[in-house]
C-alpha atoms as a PDB file:
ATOM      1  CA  UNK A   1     -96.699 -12.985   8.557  1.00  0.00           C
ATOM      2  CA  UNK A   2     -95.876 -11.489  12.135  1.00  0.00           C
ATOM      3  CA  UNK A   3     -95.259  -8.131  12.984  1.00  0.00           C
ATOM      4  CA  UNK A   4     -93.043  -8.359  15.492  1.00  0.00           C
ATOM      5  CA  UNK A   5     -90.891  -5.576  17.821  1.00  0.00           C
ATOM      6  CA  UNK A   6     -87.693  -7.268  19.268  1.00  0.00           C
ATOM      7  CA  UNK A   7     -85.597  -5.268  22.351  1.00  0.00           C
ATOM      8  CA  UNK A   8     -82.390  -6.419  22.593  1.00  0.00           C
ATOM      9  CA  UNK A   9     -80.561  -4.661  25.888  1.00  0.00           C
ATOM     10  CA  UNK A  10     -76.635  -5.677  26.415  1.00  0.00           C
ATOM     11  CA  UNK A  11     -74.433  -4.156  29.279  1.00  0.00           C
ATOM     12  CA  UNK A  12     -71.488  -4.695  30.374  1.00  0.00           C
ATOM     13  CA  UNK A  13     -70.193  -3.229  33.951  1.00  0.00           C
ATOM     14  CA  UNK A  14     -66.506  -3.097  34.877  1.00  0.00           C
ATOM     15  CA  UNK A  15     -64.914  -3.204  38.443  1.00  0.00           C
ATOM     16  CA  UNK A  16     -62.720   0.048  38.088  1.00  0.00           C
ATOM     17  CA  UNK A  17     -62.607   2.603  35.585  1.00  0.00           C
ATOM     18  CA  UNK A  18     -61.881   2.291  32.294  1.00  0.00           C
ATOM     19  CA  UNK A  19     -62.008   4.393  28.737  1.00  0.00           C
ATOM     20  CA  UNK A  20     -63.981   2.551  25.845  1.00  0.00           C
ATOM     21  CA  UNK A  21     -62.283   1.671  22.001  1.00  0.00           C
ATOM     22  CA  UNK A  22     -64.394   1.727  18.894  1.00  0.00           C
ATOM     23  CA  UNK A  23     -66.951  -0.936  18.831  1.00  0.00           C
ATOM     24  CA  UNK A  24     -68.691  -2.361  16.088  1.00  0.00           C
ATOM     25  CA  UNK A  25     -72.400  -3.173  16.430  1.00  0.00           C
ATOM     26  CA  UNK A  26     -74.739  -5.737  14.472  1.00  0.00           C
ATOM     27  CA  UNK A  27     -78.373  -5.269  15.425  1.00  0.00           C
ATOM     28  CA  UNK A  28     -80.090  -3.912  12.289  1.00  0.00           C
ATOM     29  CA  UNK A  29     -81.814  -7.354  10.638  1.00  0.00           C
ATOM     30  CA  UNK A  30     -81.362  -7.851   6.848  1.00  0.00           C
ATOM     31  CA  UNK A  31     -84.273  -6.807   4.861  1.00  0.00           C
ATOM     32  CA  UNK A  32     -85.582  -8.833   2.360  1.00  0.00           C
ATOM     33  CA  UNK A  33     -88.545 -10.477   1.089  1.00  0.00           C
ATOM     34  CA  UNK A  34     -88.805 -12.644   3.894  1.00  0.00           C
ATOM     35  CA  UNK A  35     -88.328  -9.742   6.732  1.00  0.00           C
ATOM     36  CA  UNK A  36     -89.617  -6.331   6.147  1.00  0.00           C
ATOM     37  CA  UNK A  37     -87.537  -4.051   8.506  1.00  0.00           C
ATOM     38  CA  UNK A  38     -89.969  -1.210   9.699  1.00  0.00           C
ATOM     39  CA  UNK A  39     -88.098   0.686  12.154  1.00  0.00           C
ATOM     40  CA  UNK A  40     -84.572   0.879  14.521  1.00  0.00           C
ATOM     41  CA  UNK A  41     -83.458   2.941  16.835  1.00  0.00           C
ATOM     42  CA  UNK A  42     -80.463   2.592  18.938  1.00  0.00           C
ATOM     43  CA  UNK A  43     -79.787   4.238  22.804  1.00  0.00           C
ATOM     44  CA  UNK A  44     -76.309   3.959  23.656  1.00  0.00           C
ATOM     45  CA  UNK A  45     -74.770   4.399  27.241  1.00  0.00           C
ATOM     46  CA  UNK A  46     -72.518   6.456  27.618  1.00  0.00           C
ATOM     47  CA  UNK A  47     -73.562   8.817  24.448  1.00  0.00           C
ATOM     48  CA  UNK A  48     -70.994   7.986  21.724  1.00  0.00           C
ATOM     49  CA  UNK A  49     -70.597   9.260  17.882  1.00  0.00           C
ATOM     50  CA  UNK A  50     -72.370   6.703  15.689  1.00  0.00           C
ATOM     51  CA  UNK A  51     -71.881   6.542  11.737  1.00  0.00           C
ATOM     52  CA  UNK A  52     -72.989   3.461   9.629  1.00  0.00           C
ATOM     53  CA  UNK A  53     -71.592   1.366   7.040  1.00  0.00           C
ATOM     54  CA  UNK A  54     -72.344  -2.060   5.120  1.00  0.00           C
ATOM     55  CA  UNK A  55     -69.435  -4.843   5.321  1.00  0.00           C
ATOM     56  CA  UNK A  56     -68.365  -6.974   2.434  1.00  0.00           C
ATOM     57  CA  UNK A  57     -71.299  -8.821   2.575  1.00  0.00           C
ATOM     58  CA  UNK A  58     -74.138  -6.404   3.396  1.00  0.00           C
ATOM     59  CA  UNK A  59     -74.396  -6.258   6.587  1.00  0.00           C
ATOM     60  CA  UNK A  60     -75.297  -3.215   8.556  1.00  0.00           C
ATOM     61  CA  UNK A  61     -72.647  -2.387  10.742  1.00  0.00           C
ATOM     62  CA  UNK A  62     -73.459   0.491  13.875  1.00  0.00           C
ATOM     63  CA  UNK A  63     -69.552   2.068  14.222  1.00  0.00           C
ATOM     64  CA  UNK A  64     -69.722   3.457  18.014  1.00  0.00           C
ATOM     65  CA  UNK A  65     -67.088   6.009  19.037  1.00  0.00           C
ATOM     66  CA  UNK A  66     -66.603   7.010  22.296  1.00  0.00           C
ATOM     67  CA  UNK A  67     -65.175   9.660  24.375  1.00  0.00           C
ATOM     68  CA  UNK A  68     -61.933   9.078  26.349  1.00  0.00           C
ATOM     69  CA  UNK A  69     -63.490   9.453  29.596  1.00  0.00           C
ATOM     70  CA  UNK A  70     -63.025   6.837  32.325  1.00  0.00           C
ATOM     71  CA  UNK A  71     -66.730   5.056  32.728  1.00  0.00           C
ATOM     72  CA  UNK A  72     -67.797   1.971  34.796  1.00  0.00           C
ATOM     73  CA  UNK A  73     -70.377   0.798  32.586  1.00  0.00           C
ATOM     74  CA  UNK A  74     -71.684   0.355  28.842  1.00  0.00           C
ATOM     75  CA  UNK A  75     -74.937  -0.072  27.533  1.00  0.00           C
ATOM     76  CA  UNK A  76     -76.747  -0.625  24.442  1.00  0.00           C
ATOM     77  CA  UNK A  77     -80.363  -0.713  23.866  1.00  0.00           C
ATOM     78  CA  UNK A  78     -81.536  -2.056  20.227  1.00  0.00           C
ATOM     79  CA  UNK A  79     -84.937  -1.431  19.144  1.00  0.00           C
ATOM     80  CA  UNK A  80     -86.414  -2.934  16.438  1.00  0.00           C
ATOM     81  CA  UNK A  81     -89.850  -3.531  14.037  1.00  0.00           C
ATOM     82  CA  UNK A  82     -90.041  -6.351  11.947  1.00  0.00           C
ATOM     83  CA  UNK A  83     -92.436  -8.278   9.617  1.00  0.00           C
ATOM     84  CA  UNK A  84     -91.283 -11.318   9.414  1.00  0.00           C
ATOM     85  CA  UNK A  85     -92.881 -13.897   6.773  1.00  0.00           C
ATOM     86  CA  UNK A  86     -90.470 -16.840   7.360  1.00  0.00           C
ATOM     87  CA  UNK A  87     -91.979 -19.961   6.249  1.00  0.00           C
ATOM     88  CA  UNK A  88     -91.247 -23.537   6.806  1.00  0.00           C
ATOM     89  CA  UNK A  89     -89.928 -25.470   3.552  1.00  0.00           C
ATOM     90  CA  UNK A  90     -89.795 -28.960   3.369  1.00  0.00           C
ATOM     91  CA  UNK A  91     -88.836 -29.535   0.234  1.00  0.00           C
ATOM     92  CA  UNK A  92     -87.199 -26.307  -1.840  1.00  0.00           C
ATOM     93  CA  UNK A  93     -87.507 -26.500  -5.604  1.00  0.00           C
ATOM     94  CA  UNK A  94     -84.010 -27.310  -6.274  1.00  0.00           C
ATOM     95  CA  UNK A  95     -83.323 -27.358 -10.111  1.00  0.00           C
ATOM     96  CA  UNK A  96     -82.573 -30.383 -11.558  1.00  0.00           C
ATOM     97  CA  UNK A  97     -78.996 -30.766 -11.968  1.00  0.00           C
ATOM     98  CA  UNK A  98     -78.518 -30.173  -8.221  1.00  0.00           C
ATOM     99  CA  UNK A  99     -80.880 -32.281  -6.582  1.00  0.00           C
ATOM    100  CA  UNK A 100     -78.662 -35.682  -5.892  1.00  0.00           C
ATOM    101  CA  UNK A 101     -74.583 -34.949  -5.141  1.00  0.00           C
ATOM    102  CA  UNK A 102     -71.710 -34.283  -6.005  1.00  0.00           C
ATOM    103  CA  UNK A 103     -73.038 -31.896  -8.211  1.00  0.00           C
ATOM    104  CA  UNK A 104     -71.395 -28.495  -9.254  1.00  0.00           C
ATOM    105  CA  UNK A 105     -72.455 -24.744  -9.345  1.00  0.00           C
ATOM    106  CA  UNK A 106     -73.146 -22.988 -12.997  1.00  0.00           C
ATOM    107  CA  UNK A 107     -70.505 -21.049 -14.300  1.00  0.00           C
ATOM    108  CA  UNK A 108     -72.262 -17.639 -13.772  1.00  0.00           C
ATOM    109  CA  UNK A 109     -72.846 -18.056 -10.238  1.00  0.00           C
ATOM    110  CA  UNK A 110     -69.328 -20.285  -9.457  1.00  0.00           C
ATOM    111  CA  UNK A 111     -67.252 -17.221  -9.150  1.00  0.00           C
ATOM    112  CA  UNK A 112     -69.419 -15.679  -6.162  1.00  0.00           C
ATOM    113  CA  UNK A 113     -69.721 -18.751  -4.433  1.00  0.00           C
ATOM    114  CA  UNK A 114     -65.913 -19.817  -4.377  1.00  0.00           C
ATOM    115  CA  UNK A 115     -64.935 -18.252  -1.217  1.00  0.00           C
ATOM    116  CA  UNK A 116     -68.131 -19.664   0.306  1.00  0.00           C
ATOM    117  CA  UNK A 117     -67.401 -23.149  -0.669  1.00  0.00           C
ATOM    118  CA  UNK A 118     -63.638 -23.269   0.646  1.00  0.00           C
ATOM    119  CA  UNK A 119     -63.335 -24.675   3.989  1.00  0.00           C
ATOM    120  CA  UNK A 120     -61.876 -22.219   6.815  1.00  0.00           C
ATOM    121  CA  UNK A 121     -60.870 -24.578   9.303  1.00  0.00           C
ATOM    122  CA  UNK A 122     -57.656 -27.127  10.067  1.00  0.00           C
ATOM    123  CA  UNK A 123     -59.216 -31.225   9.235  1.00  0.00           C
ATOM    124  CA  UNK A 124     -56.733 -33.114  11.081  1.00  0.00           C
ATOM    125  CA  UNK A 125     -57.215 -36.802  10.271  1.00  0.00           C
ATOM    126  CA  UNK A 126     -60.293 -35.552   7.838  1.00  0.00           C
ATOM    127  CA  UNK A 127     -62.475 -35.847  11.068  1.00  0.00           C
ATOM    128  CA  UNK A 128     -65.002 -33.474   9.341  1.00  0.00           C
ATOM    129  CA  UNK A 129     -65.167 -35.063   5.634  1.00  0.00           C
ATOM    130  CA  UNK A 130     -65.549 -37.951   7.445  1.00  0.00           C
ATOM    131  CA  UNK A 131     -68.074 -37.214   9.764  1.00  0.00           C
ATOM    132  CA  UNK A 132     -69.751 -35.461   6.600  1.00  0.00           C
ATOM    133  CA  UNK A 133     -69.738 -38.578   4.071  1.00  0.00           C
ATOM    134  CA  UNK A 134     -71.958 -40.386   6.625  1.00  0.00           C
ATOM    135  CA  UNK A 135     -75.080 -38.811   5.645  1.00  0.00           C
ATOM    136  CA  UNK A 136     -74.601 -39.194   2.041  1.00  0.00           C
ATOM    137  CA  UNK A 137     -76.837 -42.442   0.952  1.00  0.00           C
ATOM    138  CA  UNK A 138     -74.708 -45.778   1.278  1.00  0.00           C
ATOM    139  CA  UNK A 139     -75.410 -46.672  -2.690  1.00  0.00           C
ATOM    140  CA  UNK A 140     -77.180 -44.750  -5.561  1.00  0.00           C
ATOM    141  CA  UNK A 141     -77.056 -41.422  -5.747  1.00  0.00           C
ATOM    142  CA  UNK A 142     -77.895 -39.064  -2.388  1.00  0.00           C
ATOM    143  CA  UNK A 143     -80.397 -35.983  -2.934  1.00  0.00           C
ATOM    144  CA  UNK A 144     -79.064 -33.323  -1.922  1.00  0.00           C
ATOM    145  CA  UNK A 145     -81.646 -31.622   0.527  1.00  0.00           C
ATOM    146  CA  UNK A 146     -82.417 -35.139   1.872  1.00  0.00           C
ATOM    147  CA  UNK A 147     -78.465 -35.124   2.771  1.00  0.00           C
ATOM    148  CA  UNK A 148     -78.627 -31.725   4.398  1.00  0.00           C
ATOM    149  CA  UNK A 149     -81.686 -32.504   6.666  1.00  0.00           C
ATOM    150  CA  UNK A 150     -79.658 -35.552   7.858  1.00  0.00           C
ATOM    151  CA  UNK A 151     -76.853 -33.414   8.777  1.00  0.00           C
ATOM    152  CA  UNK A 152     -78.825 -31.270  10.155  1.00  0.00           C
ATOM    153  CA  UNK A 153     -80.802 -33.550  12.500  1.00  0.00           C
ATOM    154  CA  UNK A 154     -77.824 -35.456  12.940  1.00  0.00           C
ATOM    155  CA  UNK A 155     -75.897 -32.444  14.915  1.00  0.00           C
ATOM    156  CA  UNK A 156     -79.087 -31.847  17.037  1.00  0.00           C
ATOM    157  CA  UNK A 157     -79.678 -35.589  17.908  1.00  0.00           C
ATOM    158  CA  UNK A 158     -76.066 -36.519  18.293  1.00  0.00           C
ATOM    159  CA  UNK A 159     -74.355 -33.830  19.941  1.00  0.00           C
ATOM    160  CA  UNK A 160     -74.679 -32.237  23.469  1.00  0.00           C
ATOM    161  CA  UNK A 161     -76.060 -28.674  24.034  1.00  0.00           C
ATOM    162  CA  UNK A 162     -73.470 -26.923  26.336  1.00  0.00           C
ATOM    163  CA  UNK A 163     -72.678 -23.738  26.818  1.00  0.00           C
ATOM    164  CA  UNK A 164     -69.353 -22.271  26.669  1.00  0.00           C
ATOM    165  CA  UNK A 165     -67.780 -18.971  28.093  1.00  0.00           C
ATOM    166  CA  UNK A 166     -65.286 -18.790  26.698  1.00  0.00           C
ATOM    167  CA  UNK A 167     -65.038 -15.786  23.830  1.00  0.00           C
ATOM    168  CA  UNK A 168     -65.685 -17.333  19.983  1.00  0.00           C
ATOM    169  CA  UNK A 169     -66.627 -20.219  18.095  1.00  0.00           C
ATOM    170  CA  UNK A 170     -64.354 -23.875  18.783  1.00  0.00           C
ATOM    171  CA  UNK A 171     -63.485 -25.337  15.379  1.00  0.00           C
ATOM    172  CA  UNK A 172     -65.399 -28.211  13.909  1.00  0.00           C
ATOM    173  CA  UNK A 173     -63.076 -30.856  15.113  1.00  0.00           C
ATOM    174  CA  UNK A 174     -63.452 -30.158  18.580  1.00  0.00           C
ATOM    175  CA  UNK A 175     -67.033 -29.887  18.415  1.00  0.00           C
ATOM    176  CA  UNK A 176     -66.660 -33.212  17.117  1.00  0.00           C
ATOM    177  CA  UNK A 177     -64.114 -34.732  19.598  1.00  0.00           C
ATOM    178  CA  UNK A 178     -65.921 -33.096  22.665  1.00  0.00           C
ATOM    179  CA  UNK A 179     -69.605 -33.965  21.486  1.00  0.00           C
ATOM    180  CA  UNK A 180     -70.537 -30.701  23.003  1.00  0.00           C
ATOM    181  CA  UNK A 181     -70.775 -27.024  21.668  1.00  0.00           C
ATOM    182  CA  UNK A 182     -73.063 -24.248  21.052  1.00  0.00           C
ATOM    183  CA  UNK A 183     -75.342 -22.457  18.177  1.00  0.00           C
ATOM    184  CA  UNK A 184     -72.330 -21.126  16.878  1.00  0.00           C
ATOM    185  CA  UNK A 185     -70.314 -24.327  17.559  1.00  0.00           C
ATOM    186  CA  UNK A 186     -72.825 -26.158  15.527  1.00  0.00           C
ATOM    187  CA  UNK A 187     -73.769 -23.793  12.925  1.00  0.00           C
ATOM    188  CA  UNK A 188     -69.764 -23.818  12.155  1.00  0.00           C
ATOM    189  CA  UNK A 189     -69.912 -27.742  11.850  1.00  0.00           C
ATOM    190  CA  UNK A 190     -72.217 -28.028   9.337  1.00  0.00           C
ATOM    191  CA  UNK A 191     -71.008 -25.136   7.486  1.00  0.00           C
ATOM    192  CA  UNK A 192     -67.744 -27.320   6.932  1.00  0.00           C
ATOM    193  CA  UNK A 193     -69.748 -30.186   7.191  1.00  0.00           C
ATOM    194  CA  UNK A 194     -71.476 -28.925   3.653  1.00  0.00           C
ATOM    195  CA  UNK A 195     -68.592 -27.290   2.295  1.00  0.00           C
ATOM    196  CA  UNK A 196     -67.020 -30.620   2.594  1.00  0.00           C
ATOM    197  CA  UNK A 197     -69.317 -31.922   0.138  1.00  0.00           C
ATOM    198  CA  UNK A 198     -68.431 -29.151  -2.225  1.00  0.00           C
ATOM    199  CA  UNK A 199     -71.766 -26.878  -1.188  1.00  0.00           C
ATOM    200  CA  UNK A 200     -71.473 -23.428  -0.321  1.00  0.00           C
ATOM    201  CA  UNK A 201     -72.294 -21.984   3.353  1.00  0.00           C
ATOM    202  CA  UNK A 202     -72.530 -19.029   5.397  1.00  0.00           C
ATOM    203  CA  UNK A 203     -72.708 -18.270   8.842  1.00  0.00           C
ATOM    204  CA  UNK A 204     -75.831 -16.415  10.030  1.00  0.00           C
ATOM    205  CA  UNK A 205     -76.328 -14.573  13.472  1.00  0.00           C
ATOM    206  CA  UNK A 206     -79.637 -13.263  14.794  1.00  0.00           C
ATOM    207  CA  UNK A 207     -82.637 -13.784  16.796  1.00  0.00           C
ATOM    208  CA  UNK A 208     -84.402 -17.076  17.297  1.00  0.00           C
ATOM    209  CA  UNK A 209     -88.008 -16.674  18.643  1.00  0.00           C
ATOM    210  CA  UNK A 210     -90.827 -19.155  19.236  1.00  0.00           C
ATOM    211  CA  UNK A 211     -94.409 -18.631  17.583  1.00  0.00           C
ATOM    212  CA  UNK A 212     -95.974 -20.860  20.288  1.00  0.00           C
ATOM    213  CA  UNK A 213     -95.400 -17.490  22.491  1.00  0.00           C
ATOM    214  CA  UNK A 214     -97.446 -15.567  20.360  1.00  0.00           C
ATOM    215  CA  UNK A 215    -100.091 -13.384  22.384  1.00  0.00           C
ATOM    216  CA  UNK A 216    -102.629 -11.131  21.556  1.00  0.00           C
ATOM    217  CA  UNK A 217    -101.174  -7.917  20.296  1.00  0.00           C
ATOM    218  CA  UNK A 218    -100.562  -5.531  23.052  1.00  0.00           C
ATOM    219  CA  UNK A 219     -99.847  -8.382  25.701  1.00  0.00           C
ATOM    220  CA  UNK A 220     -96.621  -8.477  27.671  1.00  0.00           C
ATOM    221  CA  UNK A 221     -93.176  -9.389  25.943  1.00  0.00           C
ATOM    222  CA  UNK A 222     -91.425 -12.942  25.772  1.00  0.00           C
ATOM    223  CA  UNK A 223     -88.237 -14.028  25.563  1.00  0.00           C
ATOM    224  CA  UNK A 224     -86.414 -14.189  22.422  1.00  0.00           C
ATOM    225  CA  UNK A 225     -82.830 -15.470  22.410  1.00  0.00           C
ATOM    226  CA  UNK A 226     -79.345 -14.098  20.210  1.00  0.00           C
ATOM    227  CA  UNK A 227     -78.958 -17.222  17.713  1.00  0.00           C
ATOM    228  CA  UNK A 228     -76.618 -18.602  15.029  1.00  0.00           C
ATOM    229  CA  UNK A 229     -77.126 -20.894  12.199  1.00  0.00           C
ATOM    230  CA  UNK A 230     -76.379 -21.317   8.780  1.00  0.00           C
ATOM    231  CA  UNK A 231     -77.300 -21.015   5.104  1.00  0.00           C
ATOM    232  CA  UNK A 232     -76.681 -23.283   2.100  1.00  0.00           C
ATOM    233  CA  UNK A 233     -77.009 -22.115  -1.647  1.00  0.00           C
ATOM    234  CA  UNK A 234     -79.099 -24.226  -3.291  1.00  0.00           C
ATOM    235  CA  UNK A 235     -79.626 -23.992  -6.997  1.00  0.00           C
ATOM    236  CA  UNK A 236     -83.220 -22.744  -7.678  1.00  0.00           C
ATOM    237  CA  UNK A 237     -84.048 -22.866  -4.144  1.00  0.00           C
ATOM    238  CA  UNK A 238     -81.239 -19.971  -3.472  1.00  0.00           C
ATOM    239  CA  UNK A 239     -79.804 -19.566   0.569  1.00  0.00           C
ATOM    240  CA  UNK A 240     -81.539 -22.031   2.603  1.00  0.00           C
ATOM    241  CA  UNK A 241     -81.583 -21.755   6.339  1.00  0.00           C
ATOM    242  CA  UNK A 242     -80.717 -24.404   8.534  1.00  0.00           C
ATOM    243  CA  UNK A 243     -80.588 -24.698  12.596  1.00  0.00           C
ATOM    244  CA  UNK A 244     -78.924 -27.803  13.426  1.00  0.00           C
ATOM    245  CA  UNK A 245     -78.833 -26.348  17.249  1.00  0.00           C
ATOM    246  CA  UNK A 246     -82.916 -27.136  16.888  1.00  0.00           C
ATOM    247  CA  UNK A 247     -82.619 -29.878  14.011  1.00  0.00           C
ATOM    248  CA  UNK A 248     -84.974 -27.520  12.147  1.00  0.00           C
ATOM    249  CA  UNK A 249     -85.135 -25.684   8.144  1.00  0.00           C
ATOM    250  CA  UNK A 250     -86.538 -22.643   6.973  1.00  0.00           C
ATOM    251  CA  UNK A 251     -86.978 -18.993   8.387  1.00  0.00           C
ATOM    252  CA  UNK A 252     -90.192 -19.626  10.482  1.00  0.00           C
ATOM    253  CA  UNK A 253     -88.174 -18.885  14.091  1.00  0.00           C
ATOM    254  CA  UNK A 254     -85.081 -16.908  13.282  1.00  0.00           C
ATOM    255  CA  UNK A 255     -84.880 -13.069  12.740  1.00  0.00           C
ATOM    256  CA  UNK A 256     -81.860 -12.775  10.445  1.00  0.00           C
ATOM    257  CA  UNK A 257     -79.295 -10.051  11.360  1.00  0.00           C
ATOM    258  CA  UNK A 258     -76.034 -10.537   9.838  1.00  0.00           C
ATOM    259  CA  UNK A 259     -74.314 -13.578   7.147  1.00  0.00           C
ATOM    260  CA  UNK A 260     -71.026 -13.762   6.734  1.00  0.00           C
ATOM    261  CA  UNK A 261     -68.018 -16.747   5.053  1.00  0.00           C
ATOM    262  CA  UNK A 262     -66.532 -17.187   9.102  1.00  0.00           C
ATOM    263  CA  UNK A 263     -68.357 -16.542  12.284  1.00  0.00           C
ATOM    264  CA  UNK A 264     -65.632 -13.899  13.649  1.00  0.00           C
ATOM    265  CA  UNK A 265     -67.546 -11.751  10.768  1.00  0.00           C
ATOM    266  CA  UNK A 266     -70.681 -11.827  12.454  1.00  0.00           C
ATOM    267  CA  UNK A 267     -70.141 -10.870  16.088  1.00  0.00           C
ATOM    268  CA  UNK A 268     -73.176  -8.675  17.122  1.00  0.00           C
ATOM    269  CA  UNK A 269     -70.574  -6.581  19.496  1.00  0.00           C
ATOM    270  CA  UNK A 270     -66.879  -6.201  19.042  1.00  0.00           C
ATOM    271  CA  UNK A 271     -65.274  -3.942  20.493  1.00  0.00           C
ATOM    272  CA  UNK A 272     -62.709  -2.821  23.352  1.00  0.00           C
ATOM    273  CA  UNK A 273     -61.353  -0.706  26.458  1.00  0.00           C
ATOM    274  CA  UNK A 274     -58.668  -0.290  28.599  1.00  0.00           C
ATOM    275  CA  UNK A 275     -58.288  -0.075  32.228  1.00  0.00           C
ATOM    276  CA  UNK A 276     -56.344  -1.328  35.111  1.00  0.00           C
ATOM    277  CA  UNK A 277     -54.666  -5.053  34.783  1.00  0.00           C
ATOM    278  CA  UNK A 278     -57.222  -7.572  34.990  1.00  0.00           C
ATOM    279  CA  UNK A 279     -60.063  -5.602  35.573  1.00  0.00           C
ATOM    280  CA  UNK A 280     -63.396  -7.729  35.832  1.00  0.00           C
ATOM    281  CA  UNK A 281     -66.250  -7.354  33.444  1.00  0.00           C
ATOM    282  CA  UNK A 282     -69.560  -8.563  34.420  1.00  0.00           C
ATOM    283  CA  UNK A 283     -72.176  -8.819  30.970  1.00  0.00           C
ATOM    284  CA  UNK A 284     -75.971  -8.795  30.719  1.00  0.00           C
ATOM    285  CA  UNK A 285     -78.038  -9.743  28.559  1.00  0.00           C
ATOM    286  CA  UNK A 286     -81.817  -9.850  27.757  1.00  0.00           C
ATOM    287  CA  UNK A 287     -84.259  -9.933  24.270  1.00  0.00           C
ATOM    288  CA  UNK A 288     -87.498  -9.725  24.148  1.00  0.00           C
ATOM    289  CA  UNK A 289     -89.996  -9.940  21.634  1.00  0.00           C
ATOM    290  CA  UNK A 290     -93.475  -8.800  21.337  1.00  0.00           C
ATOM    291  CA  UNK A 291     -96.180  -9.524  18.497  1.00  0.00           C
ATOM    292  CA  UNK A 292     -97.740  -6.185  17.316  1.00  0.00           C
ATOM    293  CA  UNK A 293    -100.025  -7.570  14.586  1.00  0.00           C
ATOM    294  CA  UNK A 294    -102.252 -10.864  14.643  1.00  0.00           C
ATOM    295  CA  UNK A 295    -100.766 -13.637  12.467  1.00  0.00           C
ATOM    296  CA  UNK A 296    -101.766 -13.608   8.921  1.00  0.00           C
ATOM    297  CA  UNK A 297    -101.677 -16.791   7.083  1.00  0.00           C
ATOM    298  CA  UNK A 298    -101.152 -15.897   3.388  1.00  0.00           C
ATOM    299  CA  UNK A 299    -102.333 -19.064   2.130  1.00  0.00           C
ATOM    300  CA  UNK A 300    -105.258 -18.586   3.569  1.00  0.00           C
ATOM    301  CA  UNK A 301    -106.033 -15.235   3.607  1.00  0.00           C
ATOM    302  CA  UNK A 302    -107.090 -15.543   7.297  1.00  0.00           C
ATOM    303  CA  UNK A 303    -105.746 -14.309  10.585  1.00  0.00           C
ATOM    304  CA  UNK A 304    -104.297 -17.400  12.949  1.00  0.00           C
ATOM    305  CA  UNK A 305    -104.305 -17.452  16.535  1.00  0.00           C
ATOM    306  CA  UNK A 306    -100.230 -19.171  15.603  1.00  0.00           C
ATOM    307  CA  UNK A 307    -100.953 -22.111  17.675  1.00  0.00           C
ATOM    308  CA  UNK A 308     -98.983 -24.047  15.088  1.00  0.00           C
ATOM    309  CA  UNK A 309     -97.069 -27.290  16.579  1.00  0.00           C
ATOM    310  CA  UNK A 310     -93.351 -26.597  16.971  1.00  0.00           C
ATOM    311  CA  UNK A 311     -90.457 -28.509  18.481  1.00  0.00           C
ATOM    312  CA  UNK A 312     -88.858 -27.236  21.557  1.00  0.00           C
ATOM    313  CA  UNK A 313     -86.178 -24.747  21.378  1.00  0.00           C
ATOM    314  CA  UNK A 314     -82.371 -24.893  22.499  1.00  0.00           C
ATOM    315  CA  UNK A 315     -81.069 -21.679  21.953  1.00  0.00           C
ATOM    316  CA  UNK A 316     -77.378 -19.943  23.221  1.00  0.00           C
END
């Protein structure tokens, strides 16, 4: 476990005046029993009327109303206190009648999972099922986590890390064609990629961190980066995480903020303003994360100094 306080500071300043539209914040993580959310707080530049609600999947959604006043800049600050007990899992305790595919969900639990199951995105030529059936064993049956670890490594080993400027997520046949995309490109692959073999996925957004720049508490911040990956429901094991940016599974390095069926749910600022024609827009951003409590191992009872080996990071 690792108490951790994460700063995330966006702004955005525009070459004339203009007057600011509603925007819709996601910076509060999701607490659970894998992240214990201690504390938020929220500074917004300039001051603007800010009520709360949860989306259709739980999410915590900051709703930011502003004055119409001409400004030249916007700023939010996010502030917040985590402990985080993400653990690495090699192998989850899938029940039985899910570990090898095709396998299908139990009647109870089908309903909820339908929407997450459906794929969202055009296949033309069934590039995606395609590109999804190679990971599957060649004969006898394919376990199922085995399968997703493949898919998962396969992205990160395969593809090419770029990033992109231009605003949302390409769809999973371009990543594809191009060989190129980023965290959000390829957490949207695989999500098809496993929806294609009849698994359910959602699209997570957050904060990906790594342990190996753990400090004594009380030493100076490091960089943390705004991150995007995926979940899979696996019977027994429940929503398992899975970076294919970093080829990685489990919770150890990602701060979990928001899930949702599409990635245009999960955009940790949306909003809008209006000004003159064409007015530029220059955007900053910076996260940093600081360790407030030494590492506690709860197998072991002990405090770590979290020197743990890791593999390097690619992050958006």
């Amino acid at each position: 476990m690792r108490t951790l306080e994460i700063v995330h500071h966006t702004r955005y300043e525009y070459a004339g005046p203009v007057t600011l539209g509603e925007y819709r914040l996601m910076f509060r993580p999701r607490d659970s029993h894998d992240l214990r959310l201690l504390s938020t707080g929220l500074i917004i530049e300039p001051a603007a009327d800010v009520r709360y609600i949860h989306d259709p999947f739980g999410n915590s959604i900051a709703i930011a109303a502003f004055a119409d006043q001409p400004v030249n800049a916007l700023q939010f600050t996010s502030t917040v206190k985590v402990e985080h007990y993400g653990v690495q899992r090699d192998i989850p305790p899938i029940e039985k009648y899910a570990r090898n595919l095709p396998f299908s969900y139990l009647a109870e639990e089908a309903p909820d999972l339908t929407r997450s199951v459906e794929r969202g995105y055009p296949d033309p030529n069934a590039i995606v099922s395609t590109w999804a059936k190679q990971f599957l064993e060649a004969e006898g049956p394919s376990e199922t986590f085995a399968t997703l670890v493949r898919m998962c490594t396969g992205i990160q080993q395969s593809l090419t890390y770029a990033l992109r400027f231009e605003i949302g997520t390409q769809p999973p046949a371009t990543t594809l064609e191009t060989g190129t995309g980023t965290c959000r490109d390829y957490a949207l692959l695989m999500m098809e990629g496993a929806r294609a073999l009849g698994l359910a996925a959602h699209f997570v957004t957050g904060y990906l961190y790594d342990p190996l720049l753990d400090v004594a508490p009380g030493a100076p911040a490091t960089p943390a980066f705004p991150h995007a990956w995926l979940e899979v429901y696996l019977p027994g094991a429940g929503w398992v995480e899975f970076d294919p940016t970093n080829g990685t599974v489990g919770a150890e390095r990602l701060i979990r903020v928001a899930v949702s069926r599409d990635p245009k749910q999960a955009m940790p600022i949306k909003g809008s303003f209006r000004g003159a024609a064409g007015v530029g827009i220059n955007a900053f951003v910076d996260v940093q994360v600081r360790t407030l409590a030494p590492v506690f191992n709860a197998d072991e009872g002990v405090a770590t100094d979290s020197k743990g080996r890791a593999p390097a990071l690619a992050v958006t």
